[in-house]
C-alpha atoms as a PDB file:
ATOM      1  CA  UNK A   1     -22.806   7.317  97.105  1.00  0.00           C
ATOM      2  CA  UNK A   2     -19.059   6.628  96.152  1.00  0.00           C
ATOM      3  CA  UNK A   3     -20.213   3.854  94.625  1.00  0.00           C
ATOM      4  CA  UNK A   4     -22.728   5.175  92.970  1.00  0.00           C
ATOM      5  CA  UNK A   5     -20.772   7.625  91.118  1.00  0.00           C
ATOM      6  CA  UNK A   6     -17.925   5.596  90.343  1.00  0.00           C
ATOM      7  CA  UNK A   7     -20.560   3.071  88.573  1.00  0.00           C
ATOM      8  CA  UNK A   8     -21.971   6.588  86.684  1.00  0.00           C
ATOM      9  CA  UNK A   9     -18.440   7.674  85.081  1.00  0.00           C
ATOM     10  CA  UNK A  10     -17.054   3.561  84.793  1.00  0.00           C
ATOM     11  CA  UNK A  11     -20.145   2.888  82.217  1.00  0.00           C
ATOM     12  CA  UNK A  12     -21.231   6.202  81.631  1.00  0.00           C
ATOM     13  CA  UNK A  13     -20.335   5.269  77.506  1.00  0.00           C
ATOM     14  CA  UNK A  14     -22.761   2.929  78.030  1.00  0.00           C
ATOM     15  CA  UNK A  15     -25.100   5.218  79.871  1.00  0.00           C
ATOM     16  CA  UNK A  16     -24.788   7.419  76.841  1.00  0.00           C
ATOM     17  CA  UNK A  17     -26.008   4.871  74.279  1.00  0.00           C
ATOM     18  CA  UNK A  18     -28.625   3.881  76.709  1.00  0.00           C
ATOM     19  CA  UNK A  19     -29.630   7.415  77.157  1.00  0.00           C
ATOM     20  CA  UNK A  20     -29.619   7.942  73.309  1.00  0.00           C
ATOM     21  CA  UNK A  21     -32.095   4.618  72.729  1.00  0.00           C
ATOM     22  CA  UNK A  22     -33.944   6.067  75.210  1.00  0.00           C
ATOM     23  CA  UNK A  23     -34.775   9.600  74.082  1.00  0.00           C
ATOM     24  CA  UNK A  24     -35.273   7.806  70.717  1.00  0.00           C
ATOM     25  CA  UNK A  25     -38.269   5.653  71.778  1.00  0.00           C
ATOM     26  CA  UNK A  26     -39.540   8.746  73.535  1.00  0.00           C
ATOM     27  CA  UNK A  27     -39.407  11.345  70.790  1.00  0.00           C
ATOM     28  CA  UNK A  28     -40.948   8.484  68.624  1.00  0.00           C
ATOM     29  CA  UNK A  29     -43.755   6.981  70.410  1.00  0.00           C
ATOM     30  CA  UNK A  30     -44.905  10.690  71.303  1.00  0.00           C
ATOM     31  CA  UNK A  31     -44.722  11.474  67.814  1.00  0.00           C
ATOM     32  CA  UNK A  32     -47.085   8.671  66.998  1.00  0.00           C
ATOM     33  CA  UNK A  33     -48.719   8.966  69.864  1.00  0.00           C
ATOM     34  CA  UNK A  34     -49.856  12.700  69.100  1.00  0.00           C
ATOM     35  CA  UNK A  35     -51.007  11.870  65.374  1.00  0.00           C
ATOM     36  CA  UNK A  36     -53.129   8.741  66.344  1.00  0.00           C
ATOM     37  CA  UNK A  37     -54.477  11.273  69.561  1.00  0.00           C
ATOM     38  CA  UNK A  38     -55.615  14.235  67.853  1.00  0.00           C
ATOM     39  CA  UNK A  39     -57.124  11.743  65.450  1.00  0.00           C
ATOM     40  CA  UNK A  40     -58.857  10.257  68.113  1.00  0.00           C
ATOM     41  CA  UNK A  41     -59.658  13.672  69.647  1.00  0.00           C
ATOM     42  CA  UNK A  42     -61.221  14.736  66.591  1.00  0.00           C
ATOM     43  CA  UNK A  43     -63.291  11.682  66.225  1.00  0.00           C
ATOM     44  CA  UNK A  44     -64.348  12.213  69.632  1.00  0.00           C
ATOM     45  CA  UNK A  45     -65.681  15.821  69.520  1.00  0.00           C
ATOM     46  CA  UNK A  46     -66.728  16.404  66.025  1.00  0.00           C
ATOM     47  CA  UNK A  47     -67.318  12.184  64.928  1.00  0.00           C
ATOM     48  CA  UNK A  48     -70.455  10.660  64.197  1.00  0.00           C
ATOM     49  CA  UNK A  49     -71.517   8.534  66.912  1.00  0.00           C
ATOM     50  CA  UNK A  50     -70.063   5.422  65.692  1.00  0.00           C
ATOM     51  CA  UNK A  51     -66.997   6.901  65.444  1.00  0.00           C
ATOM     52  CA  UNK A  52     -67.047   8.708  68.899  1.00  0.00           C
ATOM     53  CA  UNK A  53     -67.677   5.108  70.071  1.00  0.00           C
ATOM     54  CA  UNK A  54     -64.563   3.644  68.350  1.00  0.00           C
ATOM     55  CA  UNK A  55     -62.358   6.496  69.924  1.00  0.00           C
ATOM     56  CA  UNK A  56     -63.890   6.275  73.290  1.00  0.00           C
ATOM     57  CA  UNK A  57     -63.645   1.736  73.048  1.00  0.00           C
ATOM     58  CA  UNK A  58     -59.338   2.735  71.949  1.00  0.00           C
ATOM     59  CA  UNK A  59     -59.255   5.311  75.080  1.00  0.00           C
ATOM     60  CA  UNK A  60     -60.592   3.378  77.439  1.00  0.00           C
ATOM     61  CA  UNK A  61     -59.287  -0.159  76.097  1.00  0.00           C
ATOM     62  CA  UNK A  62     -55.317   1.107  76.188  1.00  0.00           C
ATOM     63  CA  UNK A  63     -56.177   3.537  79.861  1.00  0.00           C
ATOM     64  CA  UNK A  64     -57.625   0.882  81.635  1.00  0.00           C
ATOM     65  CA  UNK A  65     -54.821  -1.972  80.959  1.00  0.00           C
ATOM     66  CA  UNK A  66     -51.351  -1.850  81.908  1.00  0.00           C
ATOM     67  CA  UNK A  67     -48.687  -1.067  79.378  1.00  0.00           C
ATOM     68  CA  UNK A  68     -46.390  -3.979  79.664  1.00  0.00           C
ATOM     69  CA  UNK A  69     -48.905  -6.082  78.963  1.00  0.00           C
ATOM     70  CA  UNK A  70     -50.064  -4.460  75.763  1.00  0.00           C
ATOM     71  CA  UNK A  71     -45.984  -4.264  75.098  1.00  0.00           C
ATOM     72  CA  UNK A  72     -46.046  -8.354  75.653  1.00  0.00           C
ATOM     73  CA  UNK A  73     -49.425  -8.766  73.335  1.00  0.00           C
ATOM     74  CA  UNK A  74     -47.315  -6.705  70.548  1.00  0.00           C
ATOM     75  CA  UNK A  75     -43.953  -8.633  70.686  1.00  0.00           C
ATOM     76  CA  UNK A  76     -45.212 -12.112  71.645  1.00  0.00           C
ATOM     77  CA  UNK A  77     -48.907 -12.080  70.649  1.00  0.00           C
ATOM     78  CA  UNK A  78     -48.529 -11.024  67.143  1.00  0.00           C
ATOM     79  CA  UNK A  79     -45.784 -13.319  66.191  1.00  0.00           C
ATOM     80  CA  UNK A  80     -48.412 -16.157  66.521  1.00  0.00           C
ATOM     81  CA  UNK A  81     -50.886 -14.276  63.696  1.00  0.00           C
ATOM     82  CA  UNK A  82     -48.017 -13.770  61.879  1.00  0.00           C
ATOM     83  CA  UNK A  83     -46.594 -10.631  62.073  1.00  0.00           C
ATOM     84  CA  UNK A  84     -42.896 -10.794  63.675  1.00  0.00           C
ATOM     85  CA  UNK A  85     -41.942  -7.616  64.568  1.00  0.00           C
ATOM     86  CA  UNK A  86     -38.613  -6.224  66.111  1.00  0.00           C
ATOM     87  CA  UNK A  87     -37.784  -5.321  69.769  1.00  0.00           C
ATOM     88  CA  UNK A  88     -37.638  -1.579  68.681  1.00  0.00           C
ATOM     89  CA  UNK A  89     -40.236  -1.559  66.521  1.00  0.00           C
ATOM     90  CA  UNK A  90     -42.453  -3.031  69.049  1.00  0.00           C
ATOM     91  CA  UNK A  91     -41.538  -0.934  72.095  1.00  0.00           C
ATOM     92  CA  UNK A  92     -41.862   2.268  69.606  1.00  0.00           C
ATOM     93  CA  UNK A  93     -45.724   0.838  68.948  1.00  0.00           C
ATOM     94  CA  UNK A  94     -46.676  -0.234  72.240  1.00  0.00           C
ATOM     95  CA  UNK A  95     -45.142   3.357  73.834  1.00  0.00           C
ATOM     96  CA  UNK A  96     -47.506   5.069  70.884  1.00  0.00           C
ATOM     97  CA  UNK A  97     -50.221   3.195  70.624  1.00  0.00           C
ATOM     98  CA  UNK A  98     -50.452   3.726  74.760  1.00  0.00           C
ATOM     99  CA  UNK A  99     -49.362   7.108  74.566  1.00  0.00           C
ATOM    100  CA  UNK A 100     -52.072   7.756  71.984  1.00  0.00           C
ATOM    101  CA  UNK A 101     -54.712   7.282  74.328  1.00  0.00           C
ATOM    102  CA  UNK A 102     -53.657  10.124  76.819  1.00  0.00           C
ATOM    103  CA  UNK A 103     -52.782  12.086  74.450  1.00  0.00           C
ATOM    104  CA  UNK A 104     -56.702  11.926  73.119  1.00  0.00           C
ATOM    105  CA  UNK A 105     -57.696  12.854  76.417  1.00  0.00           C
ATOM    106  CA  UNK A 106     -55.576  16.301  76.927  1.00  0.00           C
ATOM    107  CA  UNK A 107     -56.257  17.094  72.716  1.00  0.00           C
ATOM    108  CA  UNK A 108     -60.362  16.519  73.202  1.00  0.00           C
ATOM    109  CA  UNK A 109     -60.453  18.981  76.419  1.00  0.00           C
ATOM    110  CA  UNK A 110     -58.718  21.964  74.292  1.00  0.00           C
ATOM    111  CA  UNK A 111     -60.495  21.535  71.222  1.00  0.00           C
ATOM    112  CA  UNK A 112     -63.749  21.420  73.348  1.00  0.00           C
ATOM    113  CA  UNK A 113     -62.854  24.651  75.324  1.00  0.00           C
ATOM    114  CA  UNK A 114     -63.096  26.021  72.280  1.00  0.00           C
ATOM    115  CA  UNK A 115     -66.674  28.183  71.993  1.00  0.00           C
ATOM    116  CA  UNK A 116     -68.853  26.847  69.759  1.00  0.00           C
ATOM    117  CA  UNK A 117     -69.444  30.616  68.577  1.00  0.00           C
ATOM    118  CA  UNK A 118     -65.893  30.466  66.596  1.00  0.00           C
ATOM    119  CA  UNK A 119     -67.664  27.446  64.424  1.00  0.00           C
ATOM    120  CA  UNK A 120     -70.171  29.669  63.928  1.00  0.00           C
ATOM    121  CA  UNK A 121     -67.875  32.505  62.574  1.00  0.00           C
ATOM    122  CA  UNK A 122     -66.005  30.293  60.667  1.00  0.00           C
ATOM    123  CA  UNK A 123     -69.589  28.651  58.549  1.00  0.00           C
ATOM    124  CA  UNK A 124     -70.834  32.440  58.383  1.00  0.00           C
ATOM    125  CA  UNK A 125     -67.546  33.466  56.340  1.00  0.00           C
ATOM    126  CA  UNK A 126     -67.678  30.471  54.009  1.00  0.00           C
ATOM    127  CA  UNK A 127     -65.595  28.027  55.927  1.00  0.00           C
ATOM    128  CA  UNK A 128     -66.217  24.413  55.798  1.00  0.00           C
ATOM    129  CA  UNK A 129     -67.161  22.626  58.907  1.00  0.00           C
ATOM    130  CA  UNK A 130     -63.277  20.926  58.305  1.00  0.00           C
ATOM    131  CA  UNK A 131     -62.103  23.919  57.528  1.00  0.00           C
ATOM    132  CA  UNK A 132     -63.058  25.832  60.637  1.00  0.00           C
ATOM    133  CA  UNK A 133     -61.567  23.268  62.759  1.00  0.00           C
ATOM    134  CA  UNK A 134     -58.507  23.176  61.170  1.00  0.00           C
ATOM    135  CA  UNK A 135     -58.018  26.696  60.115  1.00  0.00           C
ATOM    136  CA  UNK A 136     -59.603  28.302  63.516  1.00  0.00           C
ATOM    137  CA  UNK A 137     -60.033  26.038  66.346  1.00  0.00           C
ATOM    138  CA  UNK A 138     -56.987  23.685  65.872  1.00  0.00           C
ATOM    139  CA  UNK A 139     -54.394  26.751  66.019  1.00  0.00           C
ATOM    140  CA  UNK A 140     -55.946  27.651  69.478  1.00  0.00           C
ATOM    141  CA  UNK A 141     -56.235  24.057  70.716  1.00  0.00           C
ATOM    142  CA  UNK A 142     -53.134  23.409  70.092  1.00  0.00           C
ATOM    143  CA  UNK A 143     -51.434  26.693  72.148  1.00  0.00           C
ATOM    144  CA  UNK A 144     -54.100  25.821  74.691  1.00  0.00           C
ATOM    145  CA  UNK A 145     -53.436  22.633  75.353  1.00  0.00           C
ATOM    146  CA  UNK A 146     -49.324  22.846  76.003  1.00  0.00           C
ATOM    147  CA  UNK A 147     -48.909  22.889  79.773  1.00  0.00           C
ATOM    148  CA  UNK A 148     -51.200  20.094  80.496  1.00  0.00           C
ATOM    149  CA  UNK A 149     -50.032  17.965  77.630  1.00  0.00           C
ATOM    150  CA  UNK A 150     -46.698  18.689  78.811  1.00  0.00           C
ATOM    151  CA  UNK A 151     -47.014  16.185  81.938  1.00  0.00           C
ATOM    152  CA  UNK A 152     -47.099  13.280  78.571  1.00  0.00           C
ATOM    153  CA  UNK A 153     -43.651  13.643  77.081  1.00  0.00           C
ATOM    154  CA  UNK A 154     -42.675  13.356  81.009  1.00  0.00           C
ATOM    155  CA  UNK A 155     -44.354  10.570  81.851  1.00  0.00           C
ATOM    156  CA  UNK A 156     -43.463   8.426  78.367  1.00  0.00           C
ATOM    157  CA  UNK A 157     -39.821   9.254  79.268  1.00  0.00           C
ATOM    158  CA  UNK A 158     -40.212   7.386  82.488  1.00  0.00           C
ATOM    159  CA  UNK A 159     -42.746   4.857  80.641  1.00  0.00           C
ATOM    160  CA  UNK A 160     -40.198   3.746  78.341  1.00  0.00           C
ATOM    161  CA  UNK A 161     -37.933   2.122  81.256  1.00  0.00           C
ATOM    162  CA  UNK A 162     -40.270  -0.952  80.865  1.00  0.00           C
ATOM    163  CA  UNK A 163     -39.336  -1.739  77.413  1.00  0.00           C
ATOM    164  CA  UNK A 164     -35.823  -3.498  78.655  1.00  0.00           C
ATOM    165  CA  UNK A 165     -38.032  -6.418  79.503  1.00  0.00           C
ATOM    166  CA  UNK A 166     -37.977  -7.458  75.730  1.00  0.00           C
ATOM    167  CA  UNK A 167     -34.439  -6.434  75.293  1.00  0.00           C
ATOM    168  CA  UNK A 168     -34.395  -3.189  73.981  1.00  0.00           C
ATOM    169  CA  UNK A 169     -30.909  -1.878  74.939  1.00  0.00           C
ATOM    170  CA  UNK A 170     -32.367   0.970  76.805  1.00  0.00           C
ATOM    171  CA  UNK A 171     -30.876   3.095  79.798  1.00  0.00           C
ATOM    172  CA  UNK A 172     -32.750   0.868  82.091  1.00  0.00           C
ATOM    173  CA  UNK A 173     -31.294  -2.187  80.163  1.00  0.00           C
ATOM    174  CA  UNK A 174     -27.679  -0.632  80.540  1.00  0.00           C
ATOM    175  CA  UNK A 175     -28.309   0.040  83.860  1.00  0.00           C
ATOM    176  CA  UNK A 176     -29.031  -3.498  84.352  1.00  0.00           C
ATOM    177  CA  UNK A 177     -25.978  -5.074  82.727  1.00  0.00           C
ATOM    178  CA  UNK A 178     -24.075  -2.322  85.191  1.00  0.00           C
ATOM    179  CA  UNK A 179     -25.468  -4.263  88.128  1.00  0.00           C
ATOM    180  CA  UNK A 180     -24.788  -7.664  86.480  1.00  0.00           C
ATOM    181  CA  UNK A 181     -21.245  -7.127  86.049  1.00  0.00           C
ATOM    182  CA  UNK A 182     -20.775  -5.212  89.606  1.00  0.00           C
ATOM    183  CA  UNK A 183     -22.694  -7.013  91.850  1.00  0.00           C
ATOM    184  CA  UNK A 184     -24.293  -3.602  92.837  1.00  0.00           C
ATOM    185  CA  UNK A 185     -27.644  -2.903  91.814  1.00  0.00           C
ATOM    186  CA  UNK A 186     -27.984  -0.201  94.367  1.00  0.00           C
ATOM    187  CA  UNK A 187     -25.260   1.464  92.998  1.00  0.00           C
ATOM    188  CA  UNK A 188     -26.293   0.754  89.140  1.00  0.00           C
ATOM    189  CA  UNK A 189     -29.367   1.893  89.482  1.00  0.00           C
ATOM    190  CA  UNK A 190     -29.105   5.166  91.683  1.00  0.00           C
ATOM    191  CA  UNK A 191     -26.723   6.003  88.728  1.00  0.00           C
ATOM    192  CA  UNK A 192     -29.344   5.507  85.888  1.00  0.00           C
ATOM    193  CA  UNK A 193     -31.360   7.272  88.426  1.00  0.00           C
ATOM    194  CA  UNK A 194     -29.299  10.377  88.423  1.00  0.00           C
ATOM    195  CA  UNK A 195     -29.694  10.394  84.496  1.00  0.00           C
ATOM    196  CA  UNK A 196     -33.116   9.409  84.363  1.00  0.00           C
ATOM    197  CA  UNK A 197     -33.808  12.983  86.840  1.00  0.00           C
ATOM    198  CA  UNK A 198     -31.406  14.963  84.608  1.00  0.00           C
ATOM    199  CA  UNK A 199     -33.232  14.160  81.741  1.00  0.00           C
ATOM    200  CA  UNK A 200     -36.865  14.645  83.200  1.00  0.00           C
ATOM    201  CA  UNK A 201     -35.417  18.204  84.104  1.00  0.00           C
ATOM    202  CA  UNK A 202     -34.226  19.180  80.718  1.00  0.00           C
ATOM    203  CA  UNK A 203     -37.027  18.101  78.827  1.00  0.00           C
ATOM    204  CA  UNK A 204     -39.612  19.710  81.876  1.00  0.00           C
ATOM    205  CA  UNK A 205     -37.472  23.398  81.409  1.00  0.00           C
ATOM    206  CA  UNK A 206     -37.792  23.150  77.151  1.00  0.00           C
ATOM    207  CA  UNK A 207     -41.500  22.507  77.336  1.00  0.00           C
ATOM    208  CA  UNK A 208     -41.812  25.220  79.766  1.00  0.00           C
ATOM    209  CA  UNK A 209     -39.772  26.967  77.494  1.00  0.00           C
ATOM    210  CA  UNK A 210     -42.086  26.075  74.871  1.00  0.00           C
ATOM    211  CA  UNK A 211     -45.465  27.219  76.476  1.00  0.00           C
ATOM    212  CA  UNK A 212     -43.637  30.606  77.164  1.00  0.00           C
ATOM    213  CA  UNK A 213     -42.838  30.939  73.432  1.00  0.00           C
ATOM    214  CA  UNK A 214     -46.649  29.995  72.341  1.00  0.00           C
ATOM    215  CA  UNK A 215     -48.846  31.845  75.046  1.00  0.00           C
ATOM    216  CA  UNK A 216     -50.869  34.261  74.479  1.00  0.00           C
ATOM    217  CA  UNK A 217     -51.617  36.970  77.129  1.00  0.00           C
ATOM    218  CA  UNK A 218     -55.321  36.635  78.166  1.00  0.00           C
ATOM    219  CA  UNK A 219     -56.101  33.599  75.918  1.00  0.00           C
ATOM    220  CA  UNK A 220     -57.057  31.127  78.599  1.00  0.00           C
ATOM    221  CA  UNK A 221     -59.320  33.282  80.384  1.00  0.00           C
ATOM    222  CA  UNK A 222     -61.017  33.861  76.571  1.00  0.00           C
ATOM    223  CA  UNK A 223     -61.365  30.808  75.706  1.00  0.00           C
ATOM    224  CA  UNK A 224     -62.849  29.856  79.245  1.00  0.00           C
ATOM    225  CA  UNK A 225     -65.796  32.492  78.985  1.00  0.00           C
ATOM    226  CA  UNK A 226     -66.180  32.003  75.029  1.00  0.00           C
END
């Protein structure tokens, strides 16, 4: 444990701009990954069939295959179609492309807990169908679905370690190069460990934070019997 902590405060400058690269591929491929989601959520409950097809082939294509290997299609694969694209840019797109798919998942659920009666309130005042959804059922969704999409920014944190394996210079990556140079990868990586926990618990207490700030007394059980 000596060791450990002697490694954590000996590179912890490094740590730092590891931690930073880290958060950034986070806050990005969630970002993405929410905007292509509720797209895909959207498509899914209110589509056409076709389109509910195309949304469920995405889901289940990027659920049901590991995420490295989609990273190694995006760096490697499309260089050979012809579209070179940079470590970065191709961890943020693999991370949101994946994320994308859970994110579907959690956004579909809420918008479908939704009663159908508040569609039917929205048409009867004038509302579009598009409208309604955006203007009613969205708003809701969107408190509603907080503390189980909350388990997503989480899990991408810890997602992103895998994106050192193309060279992003990422905590893991700095972690790594901590080992190299000590000949202690126990040590190393029990360190990156340590910030790897301290940063699942900050980001864990500002969502909770967050779904404190946006709930709505009673509104689950509503929404459940609507």
């Amino acid at each position: 444990m000596d060791d450990t902590f002697a490694i954590l405060i000996r590179f912890f400058p490094e740590f730092l701009k590891g931690t930073a690269v880290t958060l950034e591929l986070t806050a990005v491929g969630l970002v993405l990954g929410f905007t292509l989601g509720l797209t895909l959520a959207l498509m899914r409950a209110y589509g056409p069939k076709w389109l509910r097809m195309i949304a469920i082939g995405y889901i289940e294509l990027f659920r049901g295959t590991p995420l490295l290997v989609q990273l190694f299609l995006i760096y490697y694969g499309l260089p050979s179609l012809g579209l070179t694209l940079t470590q970065n840019t191709s961890a943020y797109l693999a991370l949101g492309l994946n994320s994308a798919a859970y994110q579907a998942e959690y956004l579909r659920g809420a918008i479908q807990s939704i009663g159908e009666s508040q569609m039917t309130a929205g048409r009867a005042i004038g509302l579009t169908r598009w409208q309604t959804i955006r203007f009613i059922i969205l708003p809701q969704a969107l408190r509603l679905v907080i503390p189980a999409w909350s388990n997503e920014p989480i899990s991408l944190l810890k997602t992103t370690a895998v994106v050192f394996l193309i060279a992003v210079q990422d905590l893991m990556a700095r972690g790594k190069r901590a080992a190299t140079i000590t000949y202690n990868p126990i040590g190393s990586y029990l360190a990156i460990a340590i910030i790897y926990l301290v940063l699942v618990f900050a980001v864990s207490g500002l969502l909770k934070w967050l779904e404190r700030k946006t709930k709505i007394p009673g509104f689950e059980m509503e929404t459940e019997h609507a």
